[in-house]
C-alpha atoms as a PDB file:
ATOM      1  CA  UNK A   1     109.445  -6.675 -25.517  1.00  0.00           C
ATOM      2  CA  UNK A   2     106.674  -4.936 -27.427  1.00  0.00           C
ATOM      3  CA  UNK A   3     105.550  -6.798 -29.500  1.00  0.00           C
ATOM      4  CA  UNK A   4     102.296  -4.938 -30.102  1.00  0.00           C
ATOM      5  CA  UNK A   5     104.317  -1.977 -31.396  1.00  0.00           C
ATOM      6  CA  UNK A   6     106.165  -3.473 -33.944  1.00  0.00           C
ATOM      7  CA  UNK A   7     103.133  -5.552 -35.570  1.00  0.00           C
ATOM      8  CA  UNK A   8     100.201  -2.392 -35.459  1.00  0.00           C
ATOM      9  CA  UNK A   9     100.650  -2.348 -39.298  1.00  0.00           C
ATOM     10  CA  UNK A  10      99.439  -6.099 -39.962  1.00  0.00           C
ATOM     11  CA  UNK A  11      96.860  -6.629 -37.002  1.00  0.00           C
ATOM     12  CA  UNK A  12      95.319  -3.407 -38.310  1.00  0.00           C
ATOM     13  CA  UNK A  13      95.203  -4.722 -42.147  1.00  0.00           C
ATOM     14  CA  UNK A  14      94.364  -8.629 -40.754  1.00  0.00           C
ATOM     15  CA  UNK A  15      90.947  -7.309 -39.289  1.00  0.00           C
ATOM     16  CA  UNK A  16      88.717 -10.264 -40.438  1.00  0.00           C
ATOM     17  CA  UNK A  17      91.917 -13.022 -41.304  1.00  0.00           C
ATOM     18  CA  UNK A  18      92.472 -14.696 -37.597  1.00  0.00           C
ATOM     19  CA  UNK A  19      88.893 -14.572 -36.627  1.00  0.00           C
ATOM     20  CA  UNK A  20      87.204 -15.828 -39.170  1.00  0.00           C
ATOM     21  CA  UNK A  21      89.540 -19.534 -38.787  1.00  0.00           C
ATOM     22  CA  UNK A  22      87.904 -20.041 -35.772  1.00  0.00           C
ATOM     23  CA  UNK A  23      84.489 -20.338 -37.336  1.00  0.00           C
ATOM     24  CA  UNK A  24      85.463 -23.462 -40.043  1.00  0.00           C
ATOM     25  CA  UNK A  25      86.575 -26.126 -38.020  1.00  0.00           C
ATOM     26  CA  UNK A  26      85.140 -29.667 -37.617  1.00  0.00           C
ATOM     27  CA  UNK A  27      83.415 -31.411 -35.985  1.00  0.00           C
ATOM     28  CA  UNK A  28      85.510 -35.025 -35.856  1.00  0.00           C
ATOM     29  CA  UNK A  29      85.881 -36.153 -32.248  1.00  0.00           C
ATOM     30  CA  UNK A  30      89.210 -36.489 -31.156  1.00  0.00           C
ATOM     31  CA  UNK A  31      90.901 -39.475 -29.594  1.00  0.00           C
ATOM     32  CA  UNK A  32      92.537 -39.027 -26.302  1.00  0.00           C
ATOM     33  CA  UNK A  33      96.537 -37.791 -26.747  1.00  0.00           C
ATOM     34  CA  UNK A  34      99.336 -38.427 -24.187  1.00  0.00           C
ATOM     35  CA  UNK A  35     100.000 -35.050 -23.126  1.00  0.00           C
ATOM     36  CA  UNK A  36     102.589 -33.379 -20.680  1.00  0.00           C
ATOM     37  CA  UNK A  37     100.801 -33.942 -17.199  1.00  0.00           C
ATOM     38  CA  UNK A  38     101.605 -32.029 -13.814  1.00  0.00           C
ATOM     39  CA  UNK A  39     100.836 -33.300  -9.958  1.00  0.00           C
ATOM     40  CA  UNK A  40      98.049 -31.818  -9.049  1.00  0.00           C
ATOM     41  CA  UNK A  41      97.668 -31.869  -5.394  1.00  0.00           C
ATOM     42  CA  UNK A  42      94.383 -31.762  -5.131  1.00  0.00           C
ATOM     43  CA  UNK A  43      91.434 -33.872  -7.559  1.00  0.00           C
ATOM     44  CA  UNK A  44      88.283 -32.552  -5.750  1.00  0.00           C
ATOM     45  CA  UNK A  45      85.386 -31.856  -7.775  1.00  0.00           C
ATOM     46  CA  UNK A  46      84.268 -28.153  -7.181  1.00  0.00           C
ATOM     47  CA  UNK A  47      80.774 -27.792  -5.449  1.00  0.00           C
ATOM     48  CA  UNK A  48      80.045 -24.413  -6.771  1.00  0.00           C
ATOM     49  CA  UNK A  49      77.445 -24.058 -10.178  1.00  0.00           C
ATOM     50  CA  UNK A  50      79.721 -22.841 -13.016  1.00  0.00           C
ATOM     51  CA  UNK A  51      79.300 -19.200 -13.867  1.00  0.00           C
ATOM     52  CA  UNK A  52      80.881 -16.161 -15.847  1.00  0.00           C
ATOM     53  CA  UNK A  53      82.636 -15.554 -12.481  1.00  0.00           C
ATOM     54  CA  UNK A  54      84.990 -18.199 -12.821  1.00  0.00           C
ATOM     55  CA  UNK A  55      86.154 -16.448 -16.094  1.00  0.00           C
ATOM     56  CA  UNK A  56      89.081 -14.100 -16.047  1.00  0.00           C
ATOM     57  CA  UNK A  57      88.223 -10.653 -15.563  1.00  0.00           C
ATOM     58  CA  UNK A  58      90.176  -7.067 -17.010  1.00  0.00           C
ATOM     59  CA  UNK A  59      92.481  -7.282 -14.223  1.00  0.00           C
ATOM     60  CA  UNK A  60      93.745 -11.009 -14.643  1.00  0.00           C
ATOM     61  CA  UNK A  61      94.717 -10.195 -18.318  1.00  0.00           C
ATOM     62  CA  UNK A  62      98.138  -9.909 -19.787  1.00  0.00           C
ATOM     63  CA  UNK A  63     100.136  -8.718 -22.860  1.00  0.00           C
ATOM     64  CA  UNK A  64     103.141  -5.892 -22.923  1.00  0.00           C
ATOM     65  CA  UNK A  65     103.748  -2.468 -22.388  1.00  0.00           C
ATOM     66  CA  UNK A  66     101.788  -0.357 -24.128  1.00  0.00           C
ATOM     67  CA  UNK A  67      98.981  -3.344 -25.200  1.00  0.00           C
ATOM     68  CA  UNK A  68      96.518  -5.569 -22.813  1.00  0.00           C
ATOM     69  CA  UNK A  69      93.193  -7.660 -23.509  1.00  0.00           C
ATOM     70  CA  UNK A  70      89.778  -6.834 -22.382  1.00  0.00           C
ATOM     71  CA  UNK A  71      86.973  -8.697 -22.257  1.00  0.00           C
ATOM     72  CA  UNK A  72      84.308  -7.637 -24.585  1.00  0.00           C
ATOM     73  CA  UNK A  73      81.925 -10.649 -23.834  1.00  0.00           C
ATOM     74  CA  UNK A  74      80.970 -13.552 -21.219  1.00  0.00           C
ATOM     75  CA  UNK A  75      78.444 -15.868 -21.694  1.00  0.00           C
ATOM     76  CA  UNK A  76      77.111 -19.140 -20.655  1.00  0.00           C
ATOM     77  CA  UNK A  77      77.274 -22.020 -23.888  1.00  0.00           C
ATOM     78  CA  UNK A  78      80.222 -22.611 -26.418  1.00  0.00           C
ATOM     79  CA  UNK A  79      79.148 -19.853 -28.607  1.00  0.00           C
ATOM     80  CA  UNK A  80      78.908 -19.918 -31.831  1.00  0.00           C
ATOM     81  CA  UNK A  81      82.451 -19.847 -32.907  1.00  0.00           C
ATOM     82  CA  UNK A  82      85.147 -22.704 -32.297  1.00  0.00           C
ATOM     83  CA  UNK A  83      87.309 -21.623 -28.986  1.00  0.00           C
ATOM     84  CA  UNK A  84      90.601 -22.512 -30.807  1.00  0.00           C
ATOM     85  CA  UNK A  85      91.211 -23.310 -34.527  1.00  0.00           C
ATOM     86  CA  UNK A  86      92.343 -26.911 -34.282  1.00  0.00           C
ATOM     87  CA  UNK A  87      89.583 -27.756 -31.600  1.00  0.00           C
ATOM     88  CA  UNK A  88      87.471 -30.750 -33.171  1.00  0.00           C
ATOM     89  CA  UNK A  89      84.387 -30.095 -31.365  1.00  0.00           C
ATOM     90  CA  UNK A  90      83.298 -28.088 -28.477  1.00  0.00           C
ATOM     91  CA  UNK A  91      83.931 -28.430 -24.949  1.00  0.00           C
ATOM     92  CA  UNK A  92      80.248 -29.795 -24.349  1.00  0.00           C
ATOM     93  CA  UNK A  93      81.463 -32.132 -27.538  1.00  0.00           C
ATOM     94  CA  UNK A  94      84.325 -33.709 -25.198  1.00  0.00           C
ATOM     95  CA  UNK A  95      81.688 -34.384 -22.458  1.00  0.00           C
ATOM     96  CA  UNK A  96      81.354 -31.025 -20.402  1.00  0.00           C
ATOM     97  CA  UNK A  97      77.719 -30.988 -18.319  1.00  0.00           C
ATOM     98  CA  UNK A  98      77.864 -26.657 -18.607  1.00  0.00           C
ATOM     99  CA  UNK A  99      80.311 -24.555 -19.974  1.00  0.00           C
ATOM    100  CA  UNK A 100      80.976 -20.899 -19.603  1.00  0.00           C
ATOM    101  CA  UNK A 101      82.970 -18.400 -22.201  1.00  0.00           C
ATOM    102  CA  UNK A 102      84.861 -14.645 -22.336  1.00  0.00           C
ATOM    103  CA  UNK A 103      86.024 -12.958 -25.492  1.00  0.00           C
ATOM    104  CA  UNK A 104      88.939 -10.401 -25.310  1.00  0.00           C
ATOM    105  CA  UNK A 105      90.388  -7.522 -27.591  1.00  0.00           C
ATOM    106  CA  UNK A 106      94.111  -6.234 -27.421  1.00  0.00           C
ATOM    107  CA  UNK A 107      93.589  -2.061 -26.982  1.00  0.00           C
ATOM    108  CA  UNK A 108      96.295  -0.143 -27.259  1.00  0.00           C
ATOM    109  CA  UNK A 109      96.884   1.470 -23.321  1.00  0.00           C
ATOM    110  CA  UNK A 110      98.979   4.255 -24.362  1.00  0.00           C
ATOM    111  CA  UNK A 111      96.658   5.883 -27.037  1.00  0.00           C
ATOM    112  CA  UNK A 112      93.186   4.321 -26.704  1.00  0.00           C
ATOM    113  CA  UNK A 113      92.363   5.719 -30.262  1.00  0.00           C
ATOM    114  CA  UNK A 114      94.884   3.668 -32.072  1.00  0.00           C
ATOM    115  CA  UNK A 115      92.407   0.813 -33.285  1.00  0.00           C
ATOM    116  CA  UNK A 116      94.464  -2.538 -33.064  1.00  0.00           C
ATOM    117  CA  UNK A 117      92.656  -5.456 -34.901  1.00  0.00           C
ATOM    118  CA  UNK A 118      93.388  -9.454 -36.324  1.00  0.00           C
ATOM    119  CA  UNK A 119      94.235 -10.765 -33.388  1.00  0.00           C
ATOM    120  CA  UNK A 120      91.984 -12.581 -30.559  1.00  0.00           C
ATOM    121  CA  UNK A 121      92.145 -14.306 -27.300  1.00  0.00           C
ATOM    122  CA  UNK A 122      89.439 -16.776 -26.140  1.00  0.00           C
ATOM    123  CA  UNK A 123      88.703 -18.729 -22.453  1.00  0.00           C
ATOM    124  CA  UNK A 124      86.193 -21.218 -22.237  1.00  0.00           C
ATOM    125  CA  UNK A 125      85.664 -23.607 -18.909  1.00  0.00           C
ATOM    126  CA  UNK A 126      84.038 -26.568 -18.538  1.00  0.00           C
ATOM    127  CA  UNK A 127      82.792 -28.820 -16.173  1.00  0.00           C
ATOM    128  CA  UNK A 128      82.592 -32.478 -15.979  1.00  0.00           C
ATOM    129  CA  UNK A 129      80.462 -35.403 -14.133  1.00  0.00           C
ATOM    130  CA  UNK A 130      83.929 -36.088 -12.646  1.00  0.00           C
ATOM    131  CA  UNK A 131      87.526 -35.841 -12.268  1.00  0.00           C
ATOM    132  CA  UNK A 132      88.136 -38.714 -14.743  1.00  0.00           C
ATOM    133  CA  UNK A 133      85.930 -37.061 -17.773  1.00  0.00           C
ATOM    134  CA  UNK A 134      88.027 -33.792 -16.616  1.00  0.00           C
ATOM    135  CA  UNK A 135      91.283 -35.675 -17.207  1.00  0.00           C
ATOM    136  CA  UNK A 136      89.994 -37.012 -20.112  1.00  0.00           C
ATOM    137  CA  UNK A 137      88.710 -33.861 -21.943  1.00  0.00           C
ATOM    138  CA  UNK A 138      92.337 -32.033 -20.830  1.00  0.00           C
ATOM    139  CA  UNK A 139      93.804 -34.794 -22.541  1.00  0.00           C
ATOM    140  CA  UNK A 140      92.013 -34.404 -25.551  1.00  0.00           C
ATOM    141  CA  UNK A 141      92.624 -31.214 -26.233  1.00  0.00           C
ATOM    142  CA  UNK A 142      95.863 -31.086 -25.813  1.00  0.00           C
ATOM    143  CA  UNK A 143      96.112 -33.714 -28.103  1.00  0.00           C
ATOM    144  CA  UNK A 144      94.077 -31.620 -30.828  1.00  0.00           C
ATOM    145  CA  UNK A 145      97.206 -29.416 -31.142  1.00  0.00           C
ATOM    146  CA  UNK A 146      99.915 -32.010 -31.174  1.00  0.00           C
ATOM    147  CA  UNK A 147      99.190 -31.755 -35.500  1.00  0.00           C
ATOM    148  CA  UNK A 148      95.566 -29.744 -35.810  1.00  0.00           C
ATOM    149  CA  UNK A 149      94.253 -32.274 -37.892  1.00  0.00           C
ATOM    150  CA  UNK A 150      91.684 -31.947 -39.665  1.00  0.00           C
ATOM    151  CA  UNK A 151      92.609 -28.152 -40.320  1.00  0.00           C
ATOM    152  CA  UNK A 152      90.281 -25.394 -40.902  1.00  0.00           C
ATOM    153  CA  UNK A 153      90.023 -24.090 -44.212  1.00  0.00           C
ATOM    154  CA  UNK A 154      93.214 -21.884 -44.909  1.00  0.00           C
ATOM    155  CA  UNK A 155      95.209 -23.219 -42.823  1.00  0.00           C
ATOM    156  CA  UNK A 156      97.819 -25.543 -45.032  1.00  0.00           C
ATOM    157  CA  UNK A 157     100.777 -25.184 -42.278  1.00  0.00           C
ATOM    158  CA  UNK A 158     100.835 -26.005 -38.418  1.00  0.00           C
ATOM    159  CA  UNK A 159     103.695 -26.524 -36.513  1.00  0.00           C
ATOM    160  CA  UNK A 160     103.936 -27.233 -32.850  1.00  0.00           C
ATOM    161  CA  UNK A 161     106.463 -26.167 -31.384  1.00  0.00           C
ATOM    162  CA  UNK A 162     106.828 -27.224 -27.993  1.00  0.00           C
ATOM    163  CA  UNK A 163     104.184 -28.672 -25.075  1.00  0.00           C
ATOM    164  CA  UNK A 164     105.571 -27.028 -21.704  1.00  0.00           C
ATOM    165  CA  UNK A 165     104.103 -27.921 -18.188  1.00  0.00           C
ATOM    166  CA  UNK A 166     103.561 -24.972 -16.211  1.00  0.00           C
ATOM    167  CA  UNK A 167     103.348 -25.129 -12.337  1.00  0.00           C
ATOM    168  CA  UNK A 168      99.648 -23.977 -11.010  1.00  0.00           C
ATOM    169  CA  UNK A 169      98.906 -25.086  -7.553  1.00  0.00           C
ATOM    170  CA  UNK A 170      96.665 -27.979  -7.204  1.00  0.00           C
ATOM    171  CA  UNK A 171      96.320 -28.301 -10.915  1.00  0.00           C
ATOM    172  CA  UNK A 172      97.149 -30.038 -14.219  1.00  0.00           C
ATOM    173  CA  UNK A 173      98.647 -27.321 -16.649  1.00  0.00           C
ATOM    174  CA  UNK A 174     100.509 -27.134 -19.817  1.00  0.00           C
ATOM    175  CA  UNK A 175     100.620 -24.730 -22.671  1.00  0.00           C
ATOM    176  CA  UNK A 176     101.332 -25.719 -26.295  1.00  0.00           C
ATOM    177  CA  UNK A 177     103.224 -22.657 -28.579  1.00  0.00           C
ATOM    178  CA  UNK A 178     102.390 -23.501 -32.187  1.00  0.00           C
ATOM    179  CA  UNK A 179     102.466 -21.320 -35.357  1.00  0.00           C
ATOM    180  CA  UNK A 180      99.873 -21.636 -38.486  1.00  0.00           C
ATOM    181  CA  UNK A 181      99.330 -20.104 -41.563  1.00  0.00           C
ATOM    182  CA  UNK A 182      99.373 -18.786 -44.381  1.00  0.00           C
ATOM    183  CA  UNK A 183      98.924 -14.958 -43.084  1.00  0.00           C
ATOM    184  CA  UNK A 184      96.846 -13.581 -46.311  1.00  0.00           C
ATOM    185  CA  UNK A 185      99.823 -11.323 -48.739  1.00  0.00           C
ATOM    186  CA  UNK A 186      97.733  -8.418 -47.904  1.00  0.00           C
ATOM    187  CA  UNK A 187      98.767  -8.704 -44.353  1.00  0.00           C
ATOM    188  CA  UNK A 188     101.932  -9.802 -45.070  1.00  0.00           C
ATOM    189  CA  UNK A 189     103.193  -9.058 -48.461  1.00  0.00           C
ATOM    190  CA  UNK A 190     106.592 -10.847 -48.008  1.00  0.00           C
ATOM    191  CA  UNK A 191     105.187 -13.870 -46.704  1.00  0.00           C
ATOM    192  CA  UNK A 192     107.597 -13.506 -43.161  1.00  0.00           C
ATOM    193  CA  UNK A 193     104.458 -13.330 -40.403  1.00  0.00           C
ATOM    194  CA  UNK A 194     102.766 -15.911 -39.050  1.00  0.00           C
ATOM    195  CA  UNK A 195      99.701 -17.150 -36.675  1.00  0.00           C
ATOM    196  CA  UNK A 196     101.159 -16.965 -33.271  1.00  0.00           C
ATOM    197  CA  UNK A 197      99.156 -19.164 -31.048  1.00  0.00           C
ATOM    198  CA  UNK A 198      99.729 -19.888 -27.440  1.00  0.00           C
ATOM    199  CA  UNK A 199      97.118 -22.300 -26.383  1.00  0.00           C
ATOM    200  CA  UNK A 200      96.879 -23.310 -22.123  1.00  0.00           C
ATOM    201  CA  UNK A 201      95.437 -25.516 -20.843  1.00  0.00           C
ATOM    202  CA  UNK A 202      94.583 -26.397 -17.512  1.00  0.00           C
ATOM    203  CA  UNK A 203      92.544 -28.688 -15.357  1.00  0.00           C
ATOM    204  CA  UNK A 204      91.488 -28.337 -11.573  1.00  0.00           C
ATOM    205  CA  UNK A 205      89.439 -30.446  -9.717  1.00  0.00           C
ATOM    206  CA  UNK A 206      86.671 -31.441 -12.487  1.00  0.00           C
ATOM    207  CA  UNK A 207      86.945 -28.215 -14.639  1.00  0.00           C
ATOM    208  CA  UNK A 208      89.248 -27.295 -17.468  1.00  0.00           C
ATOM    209  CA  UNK A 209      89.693 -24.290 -18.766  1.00  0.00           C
ATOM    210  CA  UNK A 210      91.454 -23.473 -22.076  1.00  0.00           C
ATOM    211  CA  UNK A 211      92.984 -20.501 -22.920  1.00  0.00           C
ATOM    212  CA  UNK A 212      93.772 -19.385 -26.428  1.00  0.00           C
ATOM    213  CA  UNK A 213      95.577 -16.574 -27.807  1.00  0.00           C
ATOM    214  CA  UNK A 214      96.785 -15.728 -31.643  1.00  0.00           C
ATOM    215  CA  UNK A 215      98.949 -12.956 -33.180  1.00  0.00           C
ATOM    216  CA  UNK A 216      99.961 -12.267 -36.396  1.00  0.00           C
ATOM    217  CA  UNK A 217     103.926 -11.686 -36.003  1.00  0.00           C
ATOM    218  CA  UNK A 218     107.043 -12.831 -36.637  1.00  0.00           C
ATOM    219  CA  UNK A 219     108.653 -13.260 -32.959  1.00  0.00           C
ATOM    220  CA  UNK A 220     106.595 -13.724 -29.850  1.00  0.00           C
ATOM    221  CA  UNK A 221     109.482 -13.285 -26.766  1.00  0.00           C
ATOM    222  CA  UNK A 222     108.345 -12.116 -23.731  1.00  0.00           C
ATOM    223  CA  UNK A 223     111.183 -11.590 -20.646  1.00  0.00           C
ATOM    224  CA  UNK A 224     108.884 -12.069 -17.935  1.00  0.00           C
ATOM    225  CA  UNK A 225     106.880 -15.430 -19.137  1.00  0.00           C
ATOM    226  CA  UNK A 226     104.389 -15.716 -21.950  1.00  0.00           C
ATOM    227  CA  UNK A 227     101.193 -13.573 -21.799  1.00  0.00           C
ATOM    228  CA  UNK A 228      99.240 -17.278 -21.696  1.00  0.00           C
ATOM    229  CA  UNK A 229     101.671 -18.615 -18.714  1.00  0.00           C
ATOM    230  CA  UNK A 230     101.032 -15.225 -16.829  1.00  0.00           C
ATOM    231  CA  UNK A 231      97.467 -15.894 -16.770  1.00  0.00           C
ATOM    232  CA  UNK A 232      96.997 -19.472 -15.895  1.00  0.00           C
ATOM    233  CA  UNK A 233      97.445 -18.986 -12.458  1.00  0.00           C
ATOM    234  CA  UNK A 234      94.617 -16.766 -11.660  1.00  0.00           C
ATOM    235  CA  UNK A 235      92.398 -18.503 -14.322  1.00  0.00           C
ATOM    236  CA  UNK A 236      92.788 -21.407 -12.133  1.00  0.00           C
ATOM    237  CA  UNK A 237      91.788 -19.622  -9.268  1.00  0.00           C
ATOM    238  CA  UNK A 238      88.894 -18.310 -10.868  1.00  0.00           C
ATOM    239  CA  UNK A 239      87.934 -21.862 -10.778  1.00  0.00           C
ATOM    240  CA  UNK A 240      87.545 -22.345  -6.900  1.00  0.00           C
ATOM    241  CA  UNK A 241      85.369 -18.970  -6.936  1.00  0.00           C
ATOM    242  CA  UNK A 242      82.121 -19.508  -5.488  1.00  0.00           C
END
């Protein structure tokens, strides 16, 4: 499915819409949420210092034919910018000792001069004191999405659609496929798109890594697994990188 192809029109109008949520939301900490768990088979802490090498790189990223994200930055902090717009605080806000991020841009692969804008996918990691204050950050996070509550400014509809484990060796995974708006009526002048957001989640050891990816669309189908579920493998084994 292309999805890329049949949306051009509104990502290229939406230039400044999607960003610019991720900069207004607050600061409320969140209470822990019962989310979908997995059996991790290992709990280890990782010995390794956290670095931008335990992000995903160009070659771990997915989309569709004719589309993929690349990383424009990687940097050690939250940055300055929410990494998801119903996160309450950042990950050093749910207890992380260091935290690590990567920004990414969806270029067209077939004709590199096509500008494609509006959209944006985000990874942050974080590590903990231990596996417990991983387990408990993962939880609270995924609980941030169950409603998005409080909402950035904007934003007057969230839905949630579903909370789905996904099996990663050795770790606790899940990704939650929500939809948010309104899209601006200059994007969308009929009032049929919407904020596609397909948020994972994932903890290993005494790291959790979140990744976060919006589109403005009106179907997000993808036959061989979600762009998010494609990548949470190798973002978790990004994680045991030394």
């Amino acid at each position: 499915m292309n999805h890329h192809r049949r949306t051009r029109l509104l990502l290229c109008v939406a230039a400044l819409a999607a960003p610019a949520l991720l900069t207004a939301c607050g600061a409320e900490k969140s209470a822990d949420a019962d989310a979908v768990a997995g059996d991790p088979t290992s709990t280890d802490a990782v010995a390794d210092d956290l670095t931008t090498d335990h992000l995903l790189t160009d070659d771990d990223t997915v989309y569709s034919d004719g589309a993929d994200w690349f990383r424009t930055s990687a940097f050690e902090g939250d940055g300055q910018d929410v990494f998801n717009p119903c996160a309450r605080q950042s990950l050093k806000g749910t207890g992380a000792t260091s935290v690590v991020r990567a920004d990414f841009e969806l270029r067209n692969t077939e004709d590199p001069s096509a500008a494609i804008t509006g959209d944006f996918f985000v990874q942050v990691v974080g590590e903990y004191a231990d596996t417990a204050a991983a387990e408990k950050a993962w939880s609270t996070v995924n609980g941030w999405l169950e409603e998005c509550r409080p909402r950035p400014a904007g934003v007057s509809d969230y839905r949630s659609l579903q909370t789905r484990k996904v099996v990663v060796p050795g770790s606790d995974a899940v990704i939650t496929d929500s939809h948010y708006g309104p899209v601006p009526k200059e994007v969308d002048e009929f009032g049929d798109a919407a904020y596609i957001m397909e948020t994972g989640v994932l903890r290993k050891g005494n790291r959790v890594t979140v990744l976060t990816s919006v589109i403005i669309g009106q179907d997000y189908n993808f036959l061989e697994g979600t762009p998010v579920e494609q990548m949470l493998a190798p973002a978790g084994e990004h994680l045991d990188q030394g």
